[in-house]
N, C-alpha and C. Protein backbone atom coordinates (compact mmCIF):
# COMPACT_ATOMS: atom_id res chain seq x y z
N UNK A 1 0.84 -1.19 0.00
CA UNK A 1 0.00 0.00 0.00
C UNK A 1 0.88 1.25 0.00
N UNK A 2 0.40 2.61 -0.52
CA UNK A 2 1.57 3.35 -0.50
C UNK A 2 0.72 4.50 0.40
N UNK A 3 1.67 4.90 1.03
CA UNK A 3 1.25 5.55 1.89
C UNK A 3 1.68 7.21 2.35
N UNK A 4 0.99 7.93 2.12
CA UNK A 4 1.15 9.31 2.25
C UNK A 4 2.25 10.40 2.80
N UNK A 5 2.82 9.61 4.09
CA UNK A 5 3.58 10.07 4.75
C UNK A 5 5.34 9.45 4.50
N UNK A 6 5.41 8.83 4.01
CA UNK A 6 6.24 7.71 3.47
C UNK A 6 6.77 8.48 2.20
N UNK A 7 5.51 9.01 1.46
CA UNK A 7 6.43 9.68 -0.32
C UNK A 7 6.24 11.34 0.51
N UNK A 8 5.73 11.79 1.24
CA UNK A 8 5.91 13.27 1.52
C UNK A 8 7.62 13.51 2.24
N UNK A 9 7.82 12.06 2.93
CA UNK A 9 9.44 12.08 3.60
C UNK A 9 10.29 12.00 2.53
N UNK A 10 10.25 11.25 1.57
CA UNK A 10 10.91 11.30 0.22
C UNK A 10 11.54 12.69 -0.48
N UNK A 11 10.44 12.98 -0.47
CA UNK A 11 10.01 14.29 -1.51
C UNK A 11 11.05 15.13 -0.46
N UNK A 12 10.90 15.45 0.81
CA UNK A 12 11.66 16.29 1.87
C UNK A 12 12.77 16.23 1.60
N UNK A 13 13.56 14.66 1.10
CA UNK A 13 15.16 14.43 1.25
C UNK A 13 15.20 14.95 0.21
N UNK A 14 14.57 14.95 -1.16
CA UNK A 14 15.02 16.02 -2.37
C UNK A 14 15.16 16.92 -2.08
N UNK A 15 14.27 17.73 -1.66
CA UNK A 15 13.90 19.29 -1.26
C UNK A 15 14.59 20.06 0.28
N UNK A 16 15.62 18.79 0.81
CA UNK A 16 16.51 19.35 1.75
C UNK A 16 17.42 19.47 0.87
N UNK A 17 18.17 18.70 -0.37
CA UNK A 17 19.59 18.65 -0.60
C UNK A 17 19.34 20.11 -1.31
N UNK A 18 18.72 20.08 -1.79
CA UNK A 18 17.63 21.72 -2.45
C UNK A 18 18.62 22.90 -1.60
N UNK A 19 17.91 22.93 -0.85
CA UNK A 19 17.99 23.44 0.58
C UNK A 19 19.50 23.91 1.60
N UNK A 20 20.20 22.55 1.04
CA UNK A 20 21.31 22.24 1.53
C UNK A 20 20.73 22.23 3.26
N UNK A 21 20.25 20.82 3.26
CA UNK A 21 19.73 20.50 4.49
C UNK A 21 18.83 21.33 6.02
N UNK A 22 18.69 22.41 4.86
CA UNK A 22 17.37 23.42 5.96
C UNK A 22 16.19 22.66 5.80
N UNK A 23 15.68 23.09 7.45
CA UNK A 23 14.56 21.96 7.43
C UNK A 23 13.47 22.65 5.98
N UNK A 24 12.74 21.29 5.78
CA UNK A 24 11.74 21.89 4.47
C UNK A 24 9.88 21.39 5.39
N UNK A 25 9.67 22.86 5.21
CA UNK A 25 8.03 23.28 5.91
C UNK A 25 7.18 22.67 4.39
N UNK A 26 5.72 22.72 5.50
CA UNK A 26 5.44 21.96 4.03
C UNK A 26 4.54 22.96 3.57
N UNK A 27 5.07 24.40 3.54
CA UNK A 27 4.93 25.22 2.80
C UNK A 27 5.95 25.37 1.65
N UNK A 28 7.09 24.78 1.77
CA UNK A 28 7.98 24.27 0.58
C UNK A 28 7.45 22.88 0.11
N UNK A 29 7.32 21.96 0.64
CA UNK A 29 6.26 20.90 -0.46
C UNK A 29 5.09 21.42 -1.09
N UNK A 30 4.35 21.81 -0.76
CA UNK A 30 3.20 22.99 -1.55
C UNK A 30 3.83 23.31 -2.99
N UNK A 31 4.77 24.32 -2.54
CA UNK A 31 5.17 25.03 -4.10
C UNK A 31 6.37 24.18 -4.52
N UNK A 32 7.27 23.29 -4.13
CA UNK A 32 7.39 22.17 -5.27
C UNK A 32 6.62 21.30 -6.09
N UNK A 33 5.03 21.22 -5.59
CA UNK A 33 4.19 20.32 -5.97
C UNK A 33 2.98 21.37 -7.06
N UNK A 34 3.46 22.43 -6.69
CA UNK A 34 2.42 23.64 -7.43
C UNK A 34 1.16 23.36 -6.85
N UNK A 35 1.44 23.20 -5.33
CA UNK A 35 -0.02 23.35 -4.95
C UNK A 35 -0.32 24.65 -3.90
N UNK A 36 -1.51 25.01 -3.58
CA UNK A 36 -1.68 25.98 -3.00
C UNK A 36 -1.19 25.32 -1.76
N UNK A 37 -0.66 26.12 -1.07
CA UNK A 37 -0.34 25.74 0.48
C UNK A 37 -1.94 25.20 1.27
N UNK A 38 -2.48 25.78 0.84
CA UNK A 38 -3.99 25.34 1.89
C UNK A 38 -4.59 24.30 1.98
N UNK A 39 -4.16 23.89 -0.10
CA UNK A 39 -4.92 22.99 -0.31
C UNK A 39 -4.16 21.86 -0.22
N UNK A 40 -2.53 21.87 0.03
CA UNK A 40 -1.74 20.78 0.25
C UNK A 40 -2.57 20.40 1.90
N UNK A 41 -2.28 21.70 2.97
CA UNK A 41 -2.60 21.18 4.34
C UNK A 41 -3.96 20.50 4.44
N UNK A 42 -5.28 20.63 3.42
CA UNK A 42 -5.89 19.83 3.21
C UNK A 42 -5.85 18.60 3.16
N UNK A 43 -5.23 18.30 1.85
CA UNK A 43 -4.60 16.74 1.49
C UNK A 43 -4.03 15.98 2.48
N UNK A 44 -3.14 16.64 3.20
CA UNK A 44 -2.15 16.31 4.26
C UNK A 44 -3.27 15.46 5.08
N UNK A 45 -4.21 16.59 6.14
CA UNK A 45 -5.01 15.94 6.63
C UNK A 45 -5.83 15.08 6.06
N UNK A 46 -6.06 14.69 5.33
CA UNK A 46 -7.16 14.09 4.37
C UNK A 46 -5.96 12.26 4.15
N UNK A 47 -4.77 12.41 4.20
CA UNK A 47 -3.91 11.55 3.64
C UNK A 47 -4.24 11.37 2.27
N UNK A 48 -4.93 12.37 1.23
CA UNK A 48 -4.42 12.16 0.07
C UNK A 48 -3.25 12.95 -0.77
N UNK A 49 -3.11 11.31 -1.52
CA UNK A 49 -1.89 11.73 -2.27
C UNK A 49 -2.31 12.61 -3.55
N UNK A 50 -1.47 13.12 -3.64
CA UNK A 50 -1.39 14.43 -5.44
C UNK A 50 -0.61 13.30 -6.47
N UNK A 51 -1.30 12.73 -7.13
CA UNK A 51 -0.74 11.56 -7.56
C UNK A 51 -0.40 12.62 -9.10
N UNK A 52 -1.16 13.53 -9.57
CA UNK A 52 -0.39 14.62 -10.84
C UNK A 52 0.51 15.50 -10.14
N UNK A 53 0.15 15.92 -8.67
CA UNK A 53 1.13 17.73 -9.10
C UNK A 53 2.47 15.83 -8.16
N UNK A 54 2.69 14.79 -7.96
CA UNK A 54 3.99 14.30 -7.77
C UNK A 54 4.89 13.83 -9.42
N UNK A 55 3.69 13.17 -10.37
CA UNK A 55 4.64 13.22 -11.65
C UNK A 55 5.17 14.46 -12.18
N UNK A 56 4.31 15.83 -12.10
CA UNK A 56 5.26 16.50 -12.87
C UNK A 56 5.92 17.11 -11.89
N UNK A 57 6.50 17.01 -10.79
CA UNK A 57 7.70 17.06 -9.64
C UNK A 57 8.91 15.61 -10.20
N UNK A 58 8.10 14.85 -10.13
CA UNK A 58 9.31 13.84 -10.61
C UNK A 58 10.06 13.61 -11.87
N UNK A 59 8.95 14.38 -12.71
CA UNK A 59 9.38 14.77 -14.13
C UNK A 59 10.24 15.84 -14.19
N UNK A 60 10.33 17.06 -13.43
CA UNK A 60 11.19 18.17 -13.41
C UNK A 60 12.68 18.08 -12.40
N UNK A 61 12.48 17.16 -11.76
CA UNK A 61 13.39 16.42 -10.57
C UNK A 61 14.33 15.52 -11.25
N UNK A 62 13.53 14.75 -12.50
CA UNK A 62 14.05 13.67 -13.55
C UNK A 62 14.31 12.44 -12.21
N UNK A 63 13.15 12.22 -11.36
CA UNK A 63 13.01 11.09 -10.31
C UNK A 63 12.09 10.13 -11.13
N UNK A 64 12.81 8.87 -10.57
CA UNK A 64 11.81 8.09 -10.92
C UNK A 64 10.57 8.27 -9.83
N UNK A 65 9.20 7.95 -10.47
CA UNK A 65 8.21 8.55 -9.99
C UNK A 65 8.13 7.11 -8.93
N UNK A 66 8.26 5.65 -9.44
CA UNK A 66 8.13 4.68 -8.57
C UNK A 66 9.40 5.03 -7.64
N UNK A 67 10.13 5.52 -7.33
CA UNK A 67 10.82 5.74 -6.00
C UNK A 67 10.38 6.56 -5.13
N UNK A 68 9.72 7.45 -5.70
CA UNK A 68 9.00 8.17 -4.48
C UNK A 68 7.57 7.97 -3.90
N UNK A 69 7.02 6.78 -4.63
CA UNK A 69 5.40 6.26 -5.05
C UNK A 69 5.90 4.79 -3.64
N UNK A 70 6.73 4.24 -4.20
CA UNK A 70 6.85 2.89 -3.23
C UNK A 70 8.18 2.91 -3.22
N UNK A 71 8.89 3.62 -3.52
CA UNK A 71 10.64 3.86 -2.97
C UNK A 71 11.29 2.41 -4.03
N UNK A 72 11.23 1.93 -4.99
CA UNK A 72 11.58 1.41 -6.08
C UNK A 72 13.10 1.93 -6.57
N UNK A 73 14.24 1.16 -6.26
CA UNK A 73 15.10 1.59 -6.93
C UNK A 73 15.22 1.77 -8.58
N UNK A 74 15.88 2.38 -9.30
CA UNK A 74 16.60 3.97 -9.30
C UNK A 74 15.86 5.13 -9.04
N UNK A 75 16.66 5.47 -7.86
CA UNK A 75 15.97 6.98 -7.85
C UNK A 75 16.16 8.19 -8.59
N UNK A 76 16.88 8.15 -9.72
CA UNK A 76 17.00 9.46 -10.52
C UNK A 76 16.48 8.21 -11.74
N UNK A 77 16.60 9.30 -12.47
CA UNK A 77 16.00 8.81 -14.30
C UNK A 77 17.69 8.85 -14.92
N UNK A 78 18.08 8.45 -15.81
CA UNK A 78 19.04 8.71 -16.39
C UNK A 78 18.99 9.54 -17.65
């Protein structure tokens, strides 16, 4: 089962090296995901996943989308 909190920790370790390891609010997952902040803290509570605004994050990231979906090795695209 894939589970919400599991690809949002994922997504964080991208978006720390980003960062260069400042913590990342998930007002920075929001606008990596092009979502409104409100409507991410929605989702959040809700445990749904953004199964579009995560492909075109993994598409612009060049992640494989199954590594951050069920953590599937390779994690970059080549």
């Amino acid at each position: 089962m894939i589970h919400f909190d599991e690809i949002i920790q994922r997504i964080k370790e991208i978006l720390s090296k980003e960062k260069q390891h400042a913590k990342v609010l998930d007002k920075d997952i929001a606008l990596a995901l092009k979502l409104n902040p409100q409507y991410y803290a929605v989702m959040k509570k809700r445990k749904k996943i953004p199964y579009e605004a995560i492909s075109h994050f993994s598409a612009s990231q060049k992640l494989n989308m199954n590594w951050l979906l069920i953590a599937q090795k390779p994690k970059y695209l080549k």
